[in-house]
C-alpha atoms as a PDB file:
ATOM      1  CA  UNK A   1      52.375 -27.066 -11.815  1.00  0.00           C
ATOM      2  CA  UNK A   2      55.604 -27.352  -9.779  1.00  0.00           C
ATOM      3  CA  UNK A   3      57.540 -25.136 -12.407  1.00  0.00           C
ATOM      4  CA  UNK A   4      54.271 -22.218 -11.356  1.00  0.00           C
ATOM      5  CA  UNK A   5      54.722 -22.994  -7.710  1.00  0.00           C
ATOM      6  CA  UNK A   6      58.134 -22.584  -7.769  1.00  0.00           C
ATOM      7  CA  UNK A   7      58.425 -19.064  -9.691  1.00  0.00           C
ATOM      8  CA  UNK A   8      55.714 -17.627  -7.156  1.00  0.00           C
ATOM      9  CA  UNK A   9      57.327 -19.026  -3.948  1.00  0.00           C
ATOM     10  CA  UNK A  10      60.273 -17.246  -5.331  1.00  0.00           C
ATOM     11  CA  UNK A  11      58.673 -14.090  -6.510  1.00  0.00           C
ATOM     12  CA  UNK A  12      56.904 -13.973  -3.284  1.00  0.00           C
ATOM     13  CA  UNK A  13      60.464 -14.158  -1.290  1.00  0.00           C
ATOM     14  CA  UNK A  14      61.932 -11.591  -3.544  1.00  0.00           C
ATOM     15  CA  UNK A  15      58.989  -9.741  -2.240  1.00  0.00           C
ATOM     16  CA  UNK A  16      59.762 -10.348   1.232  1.00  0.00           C
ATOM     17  CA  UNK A  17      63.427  -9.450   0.763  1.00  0.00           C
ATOM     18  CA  UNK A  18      62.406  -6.330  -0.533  1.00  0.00           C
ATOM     19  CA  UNK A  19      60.049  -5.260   2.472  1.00  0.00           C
ATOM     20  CA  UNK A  20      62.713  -6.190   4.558  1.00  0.00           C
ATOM     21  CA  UNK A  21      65.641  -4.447   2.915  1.00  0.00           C
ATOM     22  CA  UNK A  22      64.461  -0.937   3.767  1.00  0.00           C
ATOM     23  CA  UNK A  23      62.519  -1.261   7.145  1.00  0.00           C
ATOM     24  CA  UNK A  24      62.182   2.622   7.905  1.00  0.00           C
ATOM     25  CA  UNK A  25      60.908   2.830   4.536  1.00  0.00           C
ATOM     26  CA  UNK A  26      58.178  -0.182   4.832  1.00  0.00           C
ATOM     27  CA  UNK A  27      57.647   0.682   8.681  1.00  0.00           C
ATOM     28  CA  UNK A  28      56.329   4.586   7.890  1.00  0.00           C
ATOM     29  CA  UNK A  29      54.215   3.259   4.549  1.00  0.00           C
ATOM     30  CA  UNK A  30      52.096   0.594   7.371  1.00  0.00           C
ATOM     31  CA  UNK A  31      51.641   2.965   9.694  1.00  0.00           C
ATOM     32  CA  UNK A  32      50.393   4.915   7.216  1.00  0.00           C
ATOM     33  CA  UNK A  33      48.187   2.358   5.592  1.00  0.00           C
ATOM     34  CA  UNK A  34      47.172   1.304   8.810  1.00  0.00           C
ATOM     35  CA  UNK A  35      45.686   4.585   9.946  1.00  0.00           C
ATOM     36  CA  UNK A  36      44.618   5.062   6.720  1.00  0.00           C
ATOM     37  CA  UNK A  37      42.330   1.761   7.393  1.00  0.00           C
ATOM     38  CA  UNK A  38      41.759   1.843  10.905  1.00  0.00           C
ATOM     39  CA  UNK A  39      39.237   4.533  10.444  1.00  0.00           C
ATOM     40  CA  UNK A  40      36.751   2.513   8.403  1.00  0.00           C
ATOM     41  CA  UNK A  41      37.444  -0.306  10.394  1.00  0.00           C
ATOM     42  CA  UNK A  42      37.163   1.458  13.780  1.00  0.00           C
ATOM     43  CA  UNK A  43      33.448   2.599  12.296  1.00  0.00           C
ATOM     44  CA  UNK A  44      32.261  -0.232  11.480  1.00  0.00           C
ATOM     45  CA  UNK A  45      33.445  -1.456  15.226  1.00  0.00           C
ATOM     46  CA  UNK A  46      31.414   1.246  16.725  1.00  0.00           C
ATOM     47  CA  UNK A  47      28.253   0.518  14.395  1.00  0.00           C
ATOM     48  CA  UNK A  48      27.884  -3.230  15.356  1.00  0.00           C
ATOM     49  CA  UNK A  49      28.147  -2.301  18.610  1.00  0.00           C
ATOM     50  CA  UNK A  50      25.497   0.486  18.424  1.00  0.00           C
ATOM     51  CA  UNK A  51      23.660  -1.796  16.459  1.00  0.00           C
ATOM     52  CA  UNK A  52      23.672  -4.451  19.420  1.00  0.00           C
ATOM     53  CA  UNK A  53      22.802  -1.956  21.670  1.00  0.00           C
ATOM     54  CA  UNK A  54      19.753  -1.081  19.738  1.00  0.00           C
ATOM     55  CA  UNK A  55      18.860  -4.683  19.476  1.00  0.00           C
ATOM     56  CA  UNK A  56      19.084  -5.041  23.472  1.00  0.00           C
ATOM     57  CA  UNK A  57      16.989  -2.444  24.523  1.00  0.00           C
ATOM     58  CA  UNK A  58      14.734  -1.430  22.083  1.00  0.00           C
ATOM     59  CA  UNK A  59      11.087  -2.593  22.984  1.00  0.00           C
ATOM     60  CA  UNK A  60      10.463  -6.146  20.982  1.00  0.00           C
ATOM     61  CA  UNK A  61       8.399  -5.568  18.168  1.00  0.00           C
ATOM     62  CA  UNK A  62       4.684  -6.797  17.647  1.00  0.00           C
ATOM     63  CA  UNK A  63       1.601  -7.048  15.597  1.00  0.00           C
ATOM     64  CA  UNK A  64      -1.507  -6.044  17.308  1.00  0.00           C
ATOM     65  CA  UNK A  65      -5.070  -8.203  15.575  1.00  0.00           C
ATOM     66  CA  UNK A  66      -7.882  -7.026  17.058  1.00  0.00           C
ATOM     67  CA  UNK A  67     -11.299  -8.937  16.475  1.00  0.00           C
ATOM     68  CA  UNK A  68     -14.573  -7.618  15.719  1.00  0.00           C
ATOM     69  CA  UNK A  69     -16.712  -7.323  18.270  1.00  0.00           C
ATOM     70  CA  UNK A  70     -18.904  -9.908  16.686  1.00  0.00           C
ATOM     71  CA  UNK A  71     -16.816 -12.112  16.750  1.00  0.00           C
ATOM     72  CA  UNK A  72     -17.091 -15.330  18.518  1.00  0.00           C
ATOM     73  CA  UNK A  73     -14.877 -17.908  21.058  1.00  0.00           C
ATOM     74  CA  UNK A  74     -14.527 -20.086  17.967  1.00  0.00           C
ATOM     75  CA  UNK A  75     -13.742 -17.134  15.426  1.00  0.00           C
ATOM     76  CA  UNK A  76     -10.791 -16.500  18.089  1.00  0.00           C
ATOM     77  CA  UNK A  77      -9.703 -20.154  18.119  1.00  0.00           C
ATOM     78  CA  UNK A  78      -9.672 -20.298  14.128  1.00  0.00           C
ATOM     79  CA  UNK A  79      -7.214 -17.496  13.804  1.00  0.00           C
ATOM     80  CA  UNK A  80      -5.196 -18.561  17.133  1.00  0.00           C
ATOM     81  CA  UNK A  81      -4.803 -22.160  14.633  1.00  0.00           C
ATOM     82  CA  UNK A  82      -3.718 -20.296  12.014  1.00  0.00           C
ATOM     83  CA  UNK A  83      -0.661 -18.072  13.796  1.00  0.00           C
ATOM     84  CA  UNK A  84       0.562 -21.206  15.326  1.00  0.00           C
ATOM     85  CA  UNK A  85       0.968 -22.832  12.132  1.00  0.00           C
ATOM     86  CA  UNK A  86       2.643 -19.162  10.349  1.00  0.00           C
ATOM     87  CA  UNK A  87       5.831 -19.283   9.603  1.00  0.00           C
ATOM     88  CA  UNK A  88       6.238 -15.969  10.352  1.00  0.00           C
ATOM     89  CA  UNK A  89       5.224 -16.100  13.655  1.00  0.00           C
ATOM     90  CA  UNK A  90       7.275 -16.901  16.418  1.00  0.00           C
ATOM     91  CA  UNK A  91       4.749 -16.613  19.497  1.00  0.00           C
ATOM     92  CA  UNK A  92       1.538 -14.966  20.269  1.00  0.00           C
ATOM     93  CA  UNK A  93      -0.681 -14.227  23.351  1.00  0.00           C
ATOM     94  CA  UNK A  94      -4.606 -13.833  23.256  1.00  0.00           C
ATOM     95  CA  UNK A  95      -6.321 -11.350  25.264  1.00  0.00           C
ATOM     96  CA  UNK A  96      -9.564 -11.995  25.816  1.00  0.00           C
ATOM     97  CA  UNK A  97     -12.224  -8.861  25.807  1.00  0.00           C
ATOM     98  CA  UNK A  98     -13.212  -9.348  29.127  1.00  0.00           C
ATOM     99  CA  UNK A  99      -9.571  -9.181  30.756  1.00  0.00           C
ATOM    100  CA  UNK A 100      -9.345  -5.603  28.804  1.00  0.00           C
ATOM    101  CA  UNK A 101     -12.669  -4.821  30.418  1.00  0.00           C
ATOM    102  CA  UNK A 102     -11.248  -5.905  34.150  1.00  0.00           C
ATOM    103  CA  UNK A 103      -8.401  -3.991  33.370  1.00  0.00           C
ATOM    104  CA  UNK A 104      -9.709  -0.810  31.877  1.00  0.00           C
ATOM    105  CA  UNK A 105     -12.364  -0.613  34.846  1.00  0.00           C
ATOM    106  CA  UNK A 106      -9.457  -0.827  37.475  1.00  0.00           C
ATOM    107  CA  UNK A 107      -7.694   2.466  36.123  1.00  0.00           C
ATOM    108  CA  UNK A 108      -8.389   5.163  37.949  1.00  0.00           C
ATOM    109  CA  UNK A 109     -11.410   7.366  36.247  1.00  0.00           C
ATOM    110  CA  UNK A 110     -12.229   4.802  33.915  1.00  0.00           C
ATOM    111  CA  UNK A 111     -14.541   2.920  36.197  1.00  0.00           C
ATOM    112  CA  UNK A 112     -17.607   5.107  36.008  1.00  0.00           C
ATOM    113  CA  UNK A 113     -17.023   5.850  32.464  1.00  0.00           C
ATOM    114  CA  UNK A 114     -17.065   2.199  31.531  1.00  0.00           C
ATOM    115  CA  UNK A 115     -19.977   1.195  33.786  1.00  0.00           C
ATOM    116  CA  UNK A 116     -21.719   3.633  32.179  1.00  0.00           C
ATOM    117  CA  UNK A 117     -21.651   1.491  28.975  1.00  0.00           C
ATOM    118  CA  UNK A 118     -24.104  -0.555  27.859  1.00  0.00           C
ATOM    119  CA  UNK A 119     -21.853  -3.159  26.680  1.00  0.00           C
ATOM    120  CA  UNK A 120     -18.191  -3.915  26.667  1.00  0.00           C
ATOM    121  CA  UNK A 121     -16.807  -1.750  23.761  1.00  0.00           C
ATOM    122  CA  UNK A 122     -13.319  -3.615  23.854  1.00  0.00           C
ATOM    123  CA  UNK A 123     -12.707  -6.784  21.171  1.00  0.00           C
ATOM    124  CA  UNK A 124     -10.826  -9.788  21.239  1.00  0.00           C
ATOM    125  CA  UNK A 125      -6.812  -9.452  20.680  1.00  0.00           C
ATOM    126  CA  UNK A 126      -4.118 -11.239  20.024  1.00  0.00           C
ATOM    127  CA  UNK A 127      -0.595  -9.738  19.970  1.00  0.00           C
ATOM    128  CA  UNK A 128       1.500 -11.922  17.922  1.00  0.00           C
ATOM    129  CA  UNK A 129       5.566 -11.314  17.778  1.00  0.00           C
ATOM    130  CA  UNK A 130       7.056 -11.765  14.140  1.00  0.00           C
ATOM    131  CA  UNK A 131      10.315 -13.832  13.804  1.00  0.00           C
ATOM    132  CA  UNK A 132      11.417 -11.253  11.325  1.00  0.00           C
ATOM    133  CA  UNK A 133      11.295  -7.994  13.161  1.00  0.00           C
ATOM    134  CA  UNK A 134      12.744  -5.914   9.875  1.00  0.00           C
ATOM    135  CA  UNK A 135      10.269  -3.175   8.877  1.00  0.00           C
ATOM    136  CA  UNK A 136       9.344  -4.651   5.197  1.00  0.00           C
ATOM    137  CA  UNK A 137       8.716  -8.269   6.956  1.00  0.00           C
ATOM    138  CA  UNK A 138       6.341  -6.740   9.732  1.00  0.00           C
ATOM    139  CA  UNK A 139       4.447  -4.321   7.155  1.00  0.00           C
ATOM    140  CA  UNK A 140       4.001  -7.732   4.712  1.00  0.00           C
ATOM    141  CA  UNK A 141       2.602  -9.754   7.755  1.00  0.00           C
ATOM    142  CA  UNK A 142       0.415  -7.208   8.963  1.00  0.00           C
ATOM    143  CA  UNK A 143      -1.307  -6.641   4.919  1.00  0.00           C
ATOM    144  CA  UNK A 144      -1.763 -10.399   5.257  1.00  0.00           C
ATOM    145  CA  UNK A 145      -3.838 -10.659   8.622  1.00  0.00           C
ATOM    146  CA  UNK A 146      -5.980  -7.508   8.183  1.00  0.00           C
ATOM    147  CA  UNK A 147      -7.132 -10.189   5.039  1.00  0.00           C
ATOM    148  CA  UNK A 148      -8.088 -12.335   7.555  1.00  0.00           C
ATOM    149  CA  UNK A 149     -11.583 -13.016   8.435  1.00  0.00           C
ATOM    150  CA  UNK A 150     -12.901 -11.536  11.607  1.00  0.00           C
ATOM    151  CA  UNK A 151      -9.941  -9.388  11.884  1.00  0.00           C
ATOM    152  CA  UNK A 152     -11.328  -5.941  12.233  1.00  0.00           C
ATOM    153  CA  UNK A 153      -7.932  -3.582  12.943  1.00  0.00           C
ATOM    154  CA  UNK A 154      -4.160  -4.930  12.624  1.00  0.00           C
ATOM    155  CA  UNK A 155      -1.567  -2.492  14.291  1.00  0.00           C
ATOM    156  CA  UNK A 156       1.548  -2.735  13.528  1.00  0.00           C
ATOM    157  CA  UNK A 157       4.391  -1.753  16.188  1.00  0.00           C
ATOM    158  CA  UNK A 158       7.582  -1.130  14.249  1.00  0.00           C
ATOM    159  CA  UNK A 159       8.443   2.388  14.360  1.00  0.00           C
ATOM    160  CA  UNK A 160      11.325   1.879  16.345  1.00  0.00           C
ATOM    161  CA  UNK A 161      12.639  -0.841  14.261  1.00  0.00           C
ATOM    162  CA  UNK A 162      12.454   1.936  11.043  1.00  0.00           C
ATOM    163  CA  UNK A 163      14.373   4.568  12.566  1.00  0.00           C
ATOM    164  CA  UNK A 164      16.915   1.952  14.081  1.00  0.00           C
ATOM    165  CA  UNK A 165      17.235   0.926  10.818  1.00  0.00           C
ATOM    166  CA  UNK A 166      17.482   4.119   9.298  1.00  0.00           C
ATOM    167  CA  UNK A 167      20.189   4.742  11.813  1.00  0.00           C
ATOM    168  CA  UNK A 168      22.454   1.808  11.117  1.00  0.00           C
ATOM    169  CA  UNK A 169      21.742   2.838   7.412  1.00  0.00           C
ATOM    170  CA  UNK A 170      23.194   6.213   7.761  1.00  0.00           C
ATOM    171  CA  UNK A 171      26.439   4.807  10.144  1.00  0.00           C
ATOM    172  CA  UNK A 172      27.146   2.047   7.053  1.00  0.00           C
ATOM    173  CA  UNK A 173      26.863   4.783   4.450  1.00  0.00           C
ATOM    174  CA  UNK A 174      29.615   6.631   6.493  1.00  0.00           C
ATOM    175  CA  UNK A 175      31.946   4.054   7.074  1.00  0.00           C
ATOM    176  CA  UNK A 176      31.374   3.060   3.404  1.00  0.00           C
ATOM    177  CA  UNK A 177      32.549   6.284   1.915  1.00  0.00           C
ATOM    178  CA  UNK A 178      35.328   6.620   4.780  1.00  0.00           C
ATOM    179  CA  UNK A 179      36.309   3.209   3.726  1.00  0.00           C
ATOM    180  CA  UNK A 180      36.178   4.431  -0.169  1.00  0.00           C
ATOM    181  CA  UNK A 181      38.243   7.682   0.098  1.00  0.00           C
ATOM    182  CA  UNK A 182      40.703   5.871   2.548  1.00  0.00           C
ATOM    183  CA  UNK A 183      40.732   2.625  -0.070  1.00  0.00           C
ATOM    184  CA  UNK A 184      41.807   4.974  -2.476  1.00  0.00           C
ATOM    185  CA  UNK A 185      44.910   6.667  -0.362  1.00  0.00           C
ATOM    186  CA  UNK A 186      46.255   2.681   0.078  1.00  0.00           C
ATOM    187  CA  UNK A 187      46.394   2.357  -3.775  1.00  0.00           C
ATOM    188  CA  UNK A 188      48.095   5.436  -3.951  1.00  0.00           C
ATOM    189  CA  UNK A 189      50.441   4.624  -1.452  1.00  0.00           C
ATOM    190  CA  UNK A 190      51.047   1.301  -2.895  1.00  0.00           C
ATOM    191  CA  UNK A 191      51.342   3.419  -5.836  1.00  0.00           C
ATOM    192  CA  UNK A 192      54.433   5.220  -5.340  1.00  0.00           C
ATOM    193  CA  UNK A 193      56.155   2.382  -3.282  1.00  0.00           C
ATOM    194  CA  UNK A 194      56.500   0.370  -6.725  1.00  0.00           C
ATOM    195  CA  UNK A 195      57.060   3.355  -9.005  1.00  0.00           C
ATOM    196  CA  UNK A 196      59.877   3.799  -6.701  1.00  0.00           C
ATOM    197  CA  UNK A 197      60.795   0.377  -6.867  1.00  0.00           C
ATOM    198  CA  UNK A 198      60.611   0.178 -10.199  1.00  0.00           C
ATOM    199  CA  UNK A 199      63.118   3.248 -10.628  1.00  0.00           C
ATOM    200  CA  UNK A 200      65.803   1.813  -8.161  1.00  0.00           C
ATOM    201  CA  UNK A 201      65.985  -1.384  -9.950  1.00  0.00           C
ATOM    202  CA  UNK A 202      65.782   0.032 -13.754  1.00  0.00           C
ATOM    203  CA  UNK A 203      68.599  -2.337 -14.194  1.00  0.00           C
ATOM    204  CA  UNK A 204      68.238  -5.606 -12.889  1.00  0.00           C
ATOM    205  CA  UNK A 205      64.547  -5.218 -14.980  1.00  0.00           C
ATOM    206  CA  UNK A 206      66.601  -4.452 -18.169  1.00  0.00           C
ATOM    207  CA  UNK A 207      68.821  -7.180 -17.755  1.00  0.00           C
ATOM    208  CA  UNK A 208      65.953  -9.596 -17.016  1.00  0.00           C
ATOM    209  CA  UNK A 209      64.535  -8.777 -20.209  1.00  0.00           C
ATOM    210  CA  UNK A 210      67.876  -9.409 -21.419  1.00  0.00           C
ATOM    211  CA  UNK A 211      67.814 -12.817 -20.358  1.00  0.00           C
ATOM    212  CA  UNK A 212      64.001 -13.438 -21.461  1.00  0.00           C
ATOM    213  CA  UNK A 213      62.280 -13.188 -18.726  1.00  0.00           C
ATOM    214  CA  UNK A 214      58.590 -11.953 -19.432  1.00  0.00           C
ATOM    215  CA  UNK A 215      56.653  -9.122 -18.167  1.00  0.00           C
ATOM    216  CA  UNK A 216      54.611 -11.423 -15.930  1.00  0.00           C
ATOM    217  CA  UNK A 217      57.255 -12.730 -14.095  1.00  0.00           C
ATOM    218  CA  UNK A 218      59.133  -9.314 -13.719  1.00  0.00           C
ATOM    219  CA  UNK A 219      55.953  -7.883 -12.368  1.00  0.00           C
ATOM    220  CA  UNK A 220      55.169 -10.840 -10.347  1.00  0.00           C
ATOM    221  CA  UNK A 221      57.905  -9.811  -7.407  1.00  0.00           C
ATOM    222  CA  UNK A 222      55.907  -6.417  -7.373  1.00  0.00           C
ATOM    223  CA  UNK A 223      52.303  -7.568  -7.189  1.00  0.00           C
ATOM    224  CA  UNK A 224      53.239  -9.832  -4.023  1.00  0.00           C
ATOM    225  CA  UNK A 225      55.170  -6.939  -2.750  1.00  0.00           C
ATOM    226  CA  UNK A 226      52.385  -4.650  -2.708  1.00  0.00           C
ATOM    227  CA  UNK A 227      49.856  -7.558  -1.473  1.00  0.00           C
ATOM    228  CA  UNK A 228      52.014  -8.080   1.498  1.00  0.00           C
ATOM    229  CA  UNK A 229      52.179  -4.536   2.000  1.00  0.00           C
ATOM    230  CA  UNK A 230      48.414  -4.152   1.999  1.00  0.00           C
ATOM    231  CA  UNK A 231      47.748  -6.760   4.196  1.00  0.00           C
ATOM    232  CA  UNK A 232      50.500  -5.477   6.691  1.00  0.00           C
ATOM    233  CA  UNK A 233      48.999  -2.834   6.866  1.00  0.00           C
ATOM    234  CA  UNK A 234      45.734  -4.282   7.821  1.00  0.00           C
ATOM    235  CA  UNK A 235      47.236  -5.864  10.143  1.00  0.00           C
ATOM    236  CA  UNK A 236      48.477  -2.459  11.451  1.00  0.00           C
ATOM    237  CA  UNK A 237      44.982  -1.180  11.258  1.00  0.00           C
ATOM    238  CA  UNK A 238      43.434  -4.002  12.862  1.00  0.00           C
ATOM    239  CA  UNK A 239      45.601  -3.992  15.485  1.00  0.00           C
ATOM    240  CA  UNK A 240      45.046  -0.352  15.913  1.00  0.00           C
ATOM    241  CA  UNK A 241      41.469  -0.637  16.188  1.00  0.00           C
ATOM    242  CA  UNK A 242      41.811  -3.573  19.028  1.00  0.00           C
ATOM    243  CA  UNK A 243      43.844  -1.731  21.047  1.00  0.00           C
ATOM    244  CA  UNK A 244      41.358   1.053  20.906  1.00  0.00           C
ATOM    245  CA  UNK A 245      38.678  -0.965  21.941  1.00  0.00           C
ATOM    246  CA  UNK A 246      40.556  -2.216  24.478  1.00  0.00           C
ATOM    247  CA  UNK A 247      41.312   1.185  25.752  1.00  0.00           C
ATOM    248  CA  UNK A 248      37.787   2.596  25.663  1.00  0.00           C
ATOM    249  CA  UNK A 249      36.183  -0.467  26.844  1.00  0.00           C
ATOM    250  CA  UNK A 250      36.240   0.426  30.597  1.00  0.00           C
ATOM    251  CA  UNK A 251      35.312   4.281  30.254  1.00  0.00           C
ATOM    252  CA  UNK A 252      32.442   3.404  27.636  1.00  0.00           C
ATOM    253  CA  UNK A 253      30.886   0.802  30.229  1.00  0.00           C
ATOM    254  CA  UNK A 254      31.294   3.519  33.133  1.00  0.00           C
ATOM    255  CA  UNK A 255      29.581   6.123  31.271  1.00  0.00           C
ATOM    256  CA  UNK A 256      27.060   3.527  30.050  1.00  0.00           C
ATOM    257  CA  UNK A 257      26.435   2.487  33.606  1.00  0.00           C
ATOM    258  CA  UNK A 258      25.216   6.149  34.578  1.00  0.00           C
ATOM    259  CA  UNK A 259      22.550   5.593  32.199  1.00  0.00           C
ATOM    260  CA  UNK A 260      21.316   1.674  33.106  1.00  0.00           C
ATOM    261  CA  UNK A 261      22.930   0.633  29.931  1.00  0.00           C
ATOM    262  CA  UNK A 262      24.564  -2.485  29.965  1.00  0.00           C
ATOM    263  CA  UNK A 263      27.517  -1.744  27.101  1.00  0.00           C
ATOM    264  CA  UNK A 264      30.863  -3.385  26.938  1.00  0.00           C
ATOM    265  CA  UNK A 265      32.649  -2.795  23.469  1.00  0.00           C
ATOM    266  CA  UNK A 266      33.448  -5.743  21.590  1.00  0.00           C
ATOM    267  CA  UNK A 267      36.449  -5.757  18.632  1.00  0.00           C
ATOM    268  CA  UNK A 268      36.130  -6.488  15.053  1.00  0.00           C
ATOM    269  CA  UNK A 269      34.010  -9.620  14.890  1.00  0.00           C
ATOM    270  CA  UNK A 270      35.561 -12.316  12.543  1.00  0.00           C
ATOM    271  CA  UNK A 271      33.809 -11.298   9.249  1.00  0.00           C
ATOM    272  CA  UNK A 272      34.781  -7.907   9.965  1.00  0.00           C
ATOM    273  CA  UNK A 273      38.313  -8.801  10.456  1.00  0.00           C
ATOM    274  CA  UNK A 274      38.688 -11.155   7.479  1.00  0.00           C
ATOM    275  CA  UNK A 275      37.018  -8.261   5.293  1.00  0.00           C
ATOM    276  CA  UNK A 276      39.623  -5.945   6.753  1.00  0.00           C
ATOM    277  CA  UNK A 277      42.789  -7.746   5.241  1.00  0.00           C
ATOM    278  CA  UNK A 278      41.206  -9.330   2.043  1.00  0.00           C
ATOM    279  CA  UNK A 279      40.311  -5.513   1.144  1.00  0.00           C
ATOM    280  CA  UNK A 280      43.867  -4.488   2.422  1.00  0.00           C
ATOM    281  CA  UNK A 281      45.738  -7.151   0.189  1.00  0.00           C
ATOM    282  CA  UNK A 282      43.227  -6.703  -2.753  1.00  0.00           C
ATOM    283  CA  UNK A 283      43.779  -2.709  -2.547  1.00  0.00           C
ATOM    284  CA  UNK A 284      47.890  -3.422  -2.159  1.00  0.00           C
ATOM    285  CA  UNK A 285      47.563  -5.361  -4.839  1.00  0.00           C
ATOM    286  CA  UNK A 286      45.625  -3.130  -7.478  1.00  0.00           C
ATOM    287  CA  UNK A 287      47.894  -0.125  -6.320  1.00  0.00           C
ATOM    288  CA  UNK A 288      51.082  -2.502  -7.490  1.00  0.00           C
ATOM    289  CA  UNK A 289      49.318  -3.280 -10.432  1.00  0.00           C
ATOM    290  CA  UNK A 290      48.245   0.211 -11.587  1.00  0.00           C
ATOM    291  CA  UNK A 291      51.670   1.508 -11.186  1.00  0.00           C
ATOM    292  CA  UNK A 292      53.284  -1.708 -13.100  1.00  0.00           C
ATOM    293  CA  UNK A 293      51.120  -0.967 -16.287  1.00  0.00           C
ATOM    294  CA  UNK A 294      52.077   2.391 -16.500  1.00  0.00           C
ATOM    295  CA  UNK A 295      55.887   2.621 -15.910  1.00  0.00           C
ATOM    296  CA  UNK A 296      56.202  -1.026 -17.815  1.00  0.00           C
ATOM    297  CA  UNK A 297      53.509  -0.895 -20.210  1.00  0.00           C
ATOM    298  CA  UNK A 298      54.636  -1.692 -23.735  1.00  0.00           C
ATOM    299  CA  UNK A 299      57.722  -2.711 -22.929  1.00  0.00           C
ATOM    300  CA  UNK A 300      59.253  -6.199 -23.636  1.00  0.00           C
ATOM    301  CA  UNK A 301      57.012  -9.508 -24.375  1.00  0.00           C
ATOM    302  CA  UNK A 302      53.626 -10.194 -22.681  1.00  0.00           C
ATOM    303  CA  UNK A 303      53.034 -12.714 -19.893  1.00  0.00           C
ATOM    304  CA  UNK A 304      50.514 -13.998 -17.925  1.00  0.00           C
ATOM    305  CA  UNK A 305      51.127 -14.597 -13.957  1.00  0.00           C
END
């Protein structure tokens, strides 16, 4: 175990060494990784904060039961029972027919209408808020209380929740396929840094083999080179994209103010971040390794790292 810790400590100096030895070089390949990344990463910054936005001001979603008219104070009490012992439920209110009547008769126009009625025409309701306010959760909840008994009409209040969440749908799509095409120009930058690196030191890998040293630990040097180079450049990127929010934060919450919106942009959060440079140092490190099996495939004896 100390004989494996010891050959990557050193591989992963080498590596180091490397980086360090030409810093123009390394300095242009981050910046370009890390603008290369800090698109993605600024998009997905700008969709959790539209996404809190949403989540702020949007109305809160409910589920509207209303009763027959039939039914009675103790048909009312059952189901009350039953949506304080529902999971799904977080609260509910109960609106009784006669406070709809009140209410409906003190709207201007409505009074003469209504008195003209025989009999109050308004039910029972109860408006009950779900604890999952997702679209799929709501619609399940409301095809289980229109099962209820004396439940004549459930209405369900969750089109804004399916065209937020079409919304942040679309904006993750986007910064998914930004992040894909952009993924793909860090493993080709990686790409070329080790065939290059490979090329200038032709000779020192000859002589290695020379010596008996096995593809693994020749290629080892290179895999933590373009790891470190990968998550550099996230660093770049994230750095990048903190700066920017930094930046905009003042003139976004200016412009938001104009509106009554209370927005203040918040950076990467943590997930986010960590995503950022375990995809950076992954992609550095399948651009190293694509480039090592073709320019030393086949040649000398087979290792494992």
């Amino acid at each position: 175990m100390s004989t494996w810790l010891a050959q990557h400590g050193a591989a992963f100096r080498a590596a180091l060494r490397r980086l360090a030895a030409s810093p123009v070089n390394t300095l242009l390949s981050l910046l370009a990784i890390g603008i290369a990344l800090a698109l993605p990463a600024g998009g997905q910054m700008l969709v959790a904060n539209v996404l809190q936005l949403a989540r702020d001001s949007a109305p809160t979603p409910q589920i509207s039961l209303f009763l027959d008219l039939d039914a009675s104070k103790a048909d009312g009490q059952s189901l009350l029972n039953r949506l304080d012992n529902h999971s799904g439920i977080k609260t509910f209110k109960f609106i009784p027919r006669e406070d709809t009547l009140a209410r409906m008769k003190s709207r201007e126009g409505f009074a003469d209408v209504i008195e003209a009625l025989p009999k109050n025409p308004f039910p029972d309701t109860i408006i009950a808020l779900p604890a999952n306010d997702r679209p799929e959760a709501m619609e399940k909840l409301a095809a289980e209380f229109r099962k209820w008994p004396k439940v004549a009409q459930v209405q369900l209040d969750s089109d804004w929740a399916r065209r937020l969440a079409a919304l942040i749908k679309i904006g993750r799509l986007t910064v998914a396929l930004l992040a894909l095409l952009l993924g793909i120009g860090l493993i080709a930058i990686t790409f070329n840094t080790i065939r290059l690196q490979v090329t200038t030191r032709r000779a020192e890998i000859e002589l290695s083999r020379l010596l008996g040293a096995t593809n693994a630990f020749i290629r080892r040097p290179f895999h933590y080179f373009g790891i470190l180079l990968g998550l550099l450049g996230g660093m770049v990127a994230w750095l990048a994209v903190a700066a920017a929010t930094w930046w905009l934060r003042e003139p976004v919450a200016e412009l938001a103010s104009l509106y009554n919106i209370d927005l203040i942009l918040q950076p990467l959060a943590l997930p986010d971040s960590a995503l950022l440079l375990a995809a950076a140092a992954g992609l550095g490190w399948l651009g190293a390794s694509l480039s090592l099996r073709q320019h030393l495939a086949g040649e000398g004896n087979k290792g494992t790292d």
